[in-house]
C-alpha atoms as a PDB file:
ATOM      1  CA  UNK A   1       0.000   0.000   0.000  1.00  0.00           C
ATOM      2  CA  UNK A   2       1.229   3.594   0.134  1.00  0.00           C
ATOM      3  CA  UNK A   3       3.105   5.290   2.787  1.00  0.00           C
ATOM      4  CA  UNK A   4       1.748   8.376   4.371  1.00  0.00           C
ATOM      5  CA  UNK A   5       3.479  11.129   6.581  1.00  0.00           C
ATOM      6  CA  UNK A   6       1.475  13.162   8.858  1.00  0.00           C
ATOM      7  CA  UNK A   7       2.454  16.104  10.411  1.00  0.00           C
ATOM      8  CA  UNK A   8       0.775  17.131  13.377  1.00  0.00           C
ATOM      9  CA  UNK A   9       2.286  18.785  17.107  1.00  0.00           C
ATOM     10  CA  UNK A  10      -0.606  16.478  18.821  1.00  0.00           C
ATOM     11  CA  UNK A  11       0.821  12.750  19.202  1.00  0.00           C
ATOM     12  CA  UNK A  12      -3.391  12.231  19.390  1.00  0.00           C
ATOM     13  CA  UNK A  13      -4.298  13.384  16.428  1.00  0.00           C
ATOM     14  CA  UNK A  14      -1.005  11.602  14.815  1.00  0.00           C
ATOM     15  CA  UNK A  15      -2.655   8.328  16.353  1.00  0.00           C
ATOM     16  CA  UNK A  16      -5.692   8.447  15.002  1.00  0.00           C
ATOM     17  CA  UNK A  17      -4.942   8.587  11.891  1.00  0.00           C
ATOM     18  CA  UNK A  18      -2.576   5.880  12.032  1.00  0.00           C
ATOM     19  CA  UNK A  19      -4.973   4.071  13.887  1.00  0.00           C
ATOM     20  CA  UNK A  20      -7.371   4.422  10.860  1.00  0.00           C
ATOM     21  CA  UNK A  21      -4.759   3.838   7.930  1.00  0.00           C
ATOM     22  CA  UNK A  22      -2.376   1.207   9.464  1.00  0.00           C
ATOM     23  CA  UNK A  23      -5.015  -1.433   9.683  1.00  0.00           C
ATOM     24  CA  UNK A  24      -5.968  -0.884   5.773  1.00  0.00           C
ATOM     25  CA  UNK A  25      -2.128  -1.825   4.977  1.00  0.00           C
ATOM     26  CA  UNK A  26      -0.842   1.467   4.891  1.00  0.00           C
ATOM     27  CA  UNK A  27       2.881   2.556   6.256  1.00  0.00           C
ATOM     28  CA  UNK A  28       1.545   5.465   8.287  1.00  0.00           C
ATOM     29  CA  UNK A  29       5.368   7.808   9.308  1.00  0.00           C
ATOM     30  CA  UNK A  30       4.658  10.598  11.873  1.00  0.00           C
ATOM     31  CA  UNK A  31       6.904  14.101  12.107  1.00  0.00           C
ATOM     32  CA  UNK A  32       5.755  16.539  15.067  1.00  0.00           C
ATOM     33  CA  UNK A  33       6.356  19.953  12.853  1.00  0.00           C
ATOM     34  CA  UNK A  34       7.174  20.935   9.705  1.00  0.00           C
ATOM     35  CA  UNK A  35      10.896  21.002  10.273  1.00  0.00           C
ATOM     36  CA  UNK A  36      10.364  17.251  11.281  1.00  0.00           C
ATOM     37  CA  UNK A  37       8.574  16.153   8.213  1.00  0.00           C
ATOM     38  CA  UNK A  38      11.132  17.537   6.315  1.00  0.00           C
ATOM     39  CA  UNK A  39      13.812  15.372   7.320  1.00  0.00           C
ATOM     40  CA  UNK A  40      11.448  12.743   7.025  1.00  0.00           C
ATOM     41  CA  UNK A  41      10.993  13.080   3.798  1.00  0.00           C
ATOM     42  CA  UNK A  42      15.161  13.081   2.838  1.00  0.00           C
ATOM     43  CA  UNK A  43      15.074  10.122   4.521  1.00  0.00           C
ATOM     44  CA  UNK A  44      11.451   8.602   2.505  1.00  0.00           C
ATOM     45  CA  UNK A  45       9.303  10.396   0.325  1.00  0.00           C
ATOM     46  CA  UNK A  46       5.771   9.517   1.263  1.00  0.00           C
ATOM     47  CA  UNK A  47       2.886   9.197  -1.290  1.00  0.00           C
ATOM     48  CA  UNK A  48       0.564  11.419   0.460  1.00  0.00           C
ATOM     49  CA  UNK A  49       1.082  13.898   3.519  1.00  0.00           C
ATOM     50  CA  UNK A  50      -1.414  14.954   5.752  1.00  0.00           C
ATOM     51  CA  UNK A  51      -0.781  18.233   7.447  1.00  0.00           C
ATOM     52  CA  UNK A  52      -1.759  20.251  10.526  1.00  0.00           C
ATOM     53  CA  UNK A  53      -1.465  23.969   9.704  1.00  0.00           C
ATOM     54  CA  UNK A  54      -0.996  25.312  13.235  1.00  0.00           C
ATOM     55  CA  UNK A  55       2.011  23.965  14.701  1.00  0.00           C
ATOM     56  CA  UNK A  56       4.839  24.923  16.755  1.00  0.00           C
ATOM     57  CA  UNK A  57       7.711  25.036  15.675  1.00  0.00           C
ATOM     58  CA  UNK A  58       7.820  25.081  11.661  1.00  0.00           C
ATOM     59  CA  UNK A  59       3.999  25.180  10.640  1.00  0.00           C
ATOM     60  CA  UNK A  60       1.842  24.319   7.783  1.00  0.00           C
ATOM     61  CA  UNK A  61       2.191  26.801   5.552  1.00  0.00           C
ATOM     62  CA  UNK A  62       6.416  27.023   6.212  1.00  0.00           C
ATOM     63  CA  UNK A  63       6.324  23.390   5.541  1.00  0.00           C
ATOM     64  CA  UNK A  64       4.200  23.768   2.142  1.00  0.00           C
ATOM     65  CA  UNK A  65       6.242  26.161   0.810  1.00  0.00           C
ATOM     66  CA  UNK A  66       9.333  24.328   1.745  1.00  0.00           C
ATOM     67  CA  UNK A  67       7.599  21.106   0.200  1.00  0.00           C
ATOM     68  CA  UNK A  68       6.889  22.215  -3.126  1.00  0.00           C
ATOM     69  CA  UNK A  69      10.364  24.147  -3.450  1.00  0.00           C
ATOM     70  CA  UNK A  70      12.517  20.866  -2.670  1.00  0.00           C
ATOM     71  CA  UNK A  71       9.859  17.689  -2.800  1.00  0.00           C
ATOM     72  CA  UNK A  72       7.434  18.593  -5.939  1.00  0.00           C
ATOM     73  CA  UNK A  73       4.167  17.718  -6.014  1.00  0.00           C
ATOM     74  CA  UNK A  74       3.971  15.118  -3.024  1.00  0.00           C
ATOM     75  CA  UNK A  75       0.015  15.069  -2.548  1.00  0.00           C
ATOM     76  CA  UNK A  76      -1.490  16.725   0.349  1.00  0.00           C
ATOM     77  CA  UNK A  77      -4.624  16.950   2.999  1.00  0.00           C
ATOM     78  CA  UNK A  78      -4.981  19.660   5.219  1.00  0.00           C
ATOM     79  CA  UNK A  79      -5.888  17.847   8.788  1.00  0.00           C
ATOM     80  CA  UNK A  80      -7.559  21.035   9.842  1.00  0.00           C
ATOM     81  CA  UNK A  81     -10.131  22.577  12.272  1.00  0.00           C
ATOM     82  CA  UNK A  82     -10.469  25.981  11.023  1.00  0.00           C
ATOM     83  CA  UNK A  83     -12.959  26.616   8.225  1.00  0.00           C
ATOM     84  CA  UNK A  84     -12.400  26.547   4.853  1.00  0.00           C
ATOM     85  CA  UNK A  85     -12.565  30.313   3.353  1.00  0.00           C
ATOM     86  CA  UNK A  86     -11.598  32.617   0.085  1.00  0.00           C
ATOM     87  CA  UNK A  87      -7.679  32.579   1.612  1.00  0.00           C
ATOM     88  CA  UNK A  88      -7.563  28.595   2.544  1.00  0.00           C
ATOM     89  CA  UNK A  89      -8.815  28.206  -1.007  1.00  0.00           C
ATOM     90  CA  UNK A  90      -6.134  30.488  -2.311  1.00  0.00           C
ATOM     91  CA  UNK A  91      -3.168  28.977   0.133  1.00  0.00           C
ATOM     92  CA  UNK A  92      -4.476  25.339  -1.451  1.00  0.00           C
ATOM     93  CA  UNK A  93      -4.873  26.551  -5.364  1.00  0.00           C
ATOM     94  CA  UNK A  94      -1.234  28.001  -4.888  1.00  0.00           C
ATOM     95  CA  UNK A  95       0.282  25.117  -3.237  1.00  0.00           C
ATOM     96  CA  UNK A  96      -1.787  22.246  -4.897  1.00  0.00           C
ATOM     97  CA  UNK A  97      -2.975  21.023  -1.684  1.00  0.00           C
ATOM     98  CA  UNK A  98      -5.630  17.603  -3.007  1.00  0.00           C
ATOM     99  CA  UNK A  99      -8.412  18.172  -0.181  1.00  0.00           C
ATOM    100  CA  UNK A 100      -9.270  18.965   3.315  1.00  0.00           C
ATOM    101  CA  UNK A 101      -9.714  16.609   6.271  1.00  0.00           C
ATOM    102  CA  UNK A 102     -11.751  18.184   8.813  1.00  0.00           C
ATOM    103  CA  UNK A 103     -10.939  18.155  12.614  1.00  0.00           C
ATOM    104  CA  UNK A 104     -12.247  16.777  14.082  1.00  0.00           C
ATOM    105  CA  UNK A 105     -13.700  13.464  11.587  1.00  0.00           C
ATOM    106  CA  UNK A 106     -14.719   9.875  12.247  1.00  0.00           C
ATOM    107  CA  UNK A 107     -12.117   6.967  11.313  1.00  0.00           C
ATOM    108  CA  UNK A 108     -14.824   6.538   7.970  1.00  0.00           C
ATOM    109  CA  UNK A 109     -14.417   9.854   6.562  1.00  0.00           C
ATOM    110  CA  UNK A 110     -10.927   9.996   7.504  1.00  0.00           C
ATOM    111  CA  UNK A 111     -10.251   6.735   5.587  1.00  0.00           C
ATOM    112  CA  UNK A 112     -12.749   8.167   2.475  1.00  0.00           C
ATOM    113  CA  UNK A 113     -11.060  11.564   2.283  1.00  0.00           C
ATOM    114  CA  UNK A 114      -7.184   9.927   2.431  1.00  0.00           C
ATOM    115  CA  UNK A 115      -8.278   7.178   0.047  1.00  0.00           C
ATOM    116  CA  UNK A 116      -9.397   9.086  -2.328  1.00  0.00           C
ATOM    117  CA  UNK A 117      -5.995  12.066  -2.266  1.00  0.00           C
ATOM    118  CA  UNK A 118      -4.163   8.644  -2.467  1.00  0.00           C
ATOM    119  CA  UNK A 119      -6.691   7.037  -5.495  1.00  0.00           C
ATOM    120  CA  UNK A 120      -5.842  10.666  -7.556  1.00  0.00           C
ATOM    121  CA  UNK A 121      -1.878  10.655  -6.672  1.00  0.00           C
ATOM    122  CA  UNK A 122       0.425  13.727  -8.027  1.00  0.00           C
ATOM    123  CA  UNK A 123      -1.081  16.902  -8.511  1.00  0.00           C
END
């Protein structure tokens, strides 16, 4: 199956997500910041990345813009609480984010919404 990085600073919300992916076969990596994920991603590039935007440390948008400078076009999910608007649209049009993930989401629509970045690969 695919691996899958997420970035989050909340070990819980890292968890859960492995907790919903690992069981479907997936080889689910965890970095607590951007700066983490980064080296994480020298070391293996993932095939998807789900990503808190509010971390310490290195955030989401830091990390994105690192990402697409040095990794390509690595697919990935914003694992997000705050509401999508006119400038979350904009950050994810200019950094080809594949989809949101709301926070917080039940292990079925977290498993639908990863699936399915995973099912459409590279953007």
């Amino acid at each position: 199956m695919a691996t899958i990085l997420v970035v989050d600073d909340d070990a819980a919300n890292r968890l859960l997500i492995a907790a919903v992916l690992a069981p479907r076969g997936h080889d689910v990596r965890e970095a607590c910041d951007g700066a983490d994920a980064l080296r994480a991603i020298v070391a293996e590039e993932p095939d998807l990345i789900v990503l808190d935007l509010s971390m310490s440390g290195m955030g989401g948008v830091a990390f994105l813009k690192a990402l697409r400078n040095e990794h390509g076009d690595t697919p990935v999910v914003l694992y997000t609480a705050t509401q999508p608007d006119a400038a979350m649209r904009d950050l994810m049009t200019l950094f080809n984010v594949a989809s949101i993930l709301p926070k917080p989401s039940e292990p079925a629509d977290i498993a639908r919404i990863l699936e399915g970045a995973l099912s459409r690969g590279p953007i």
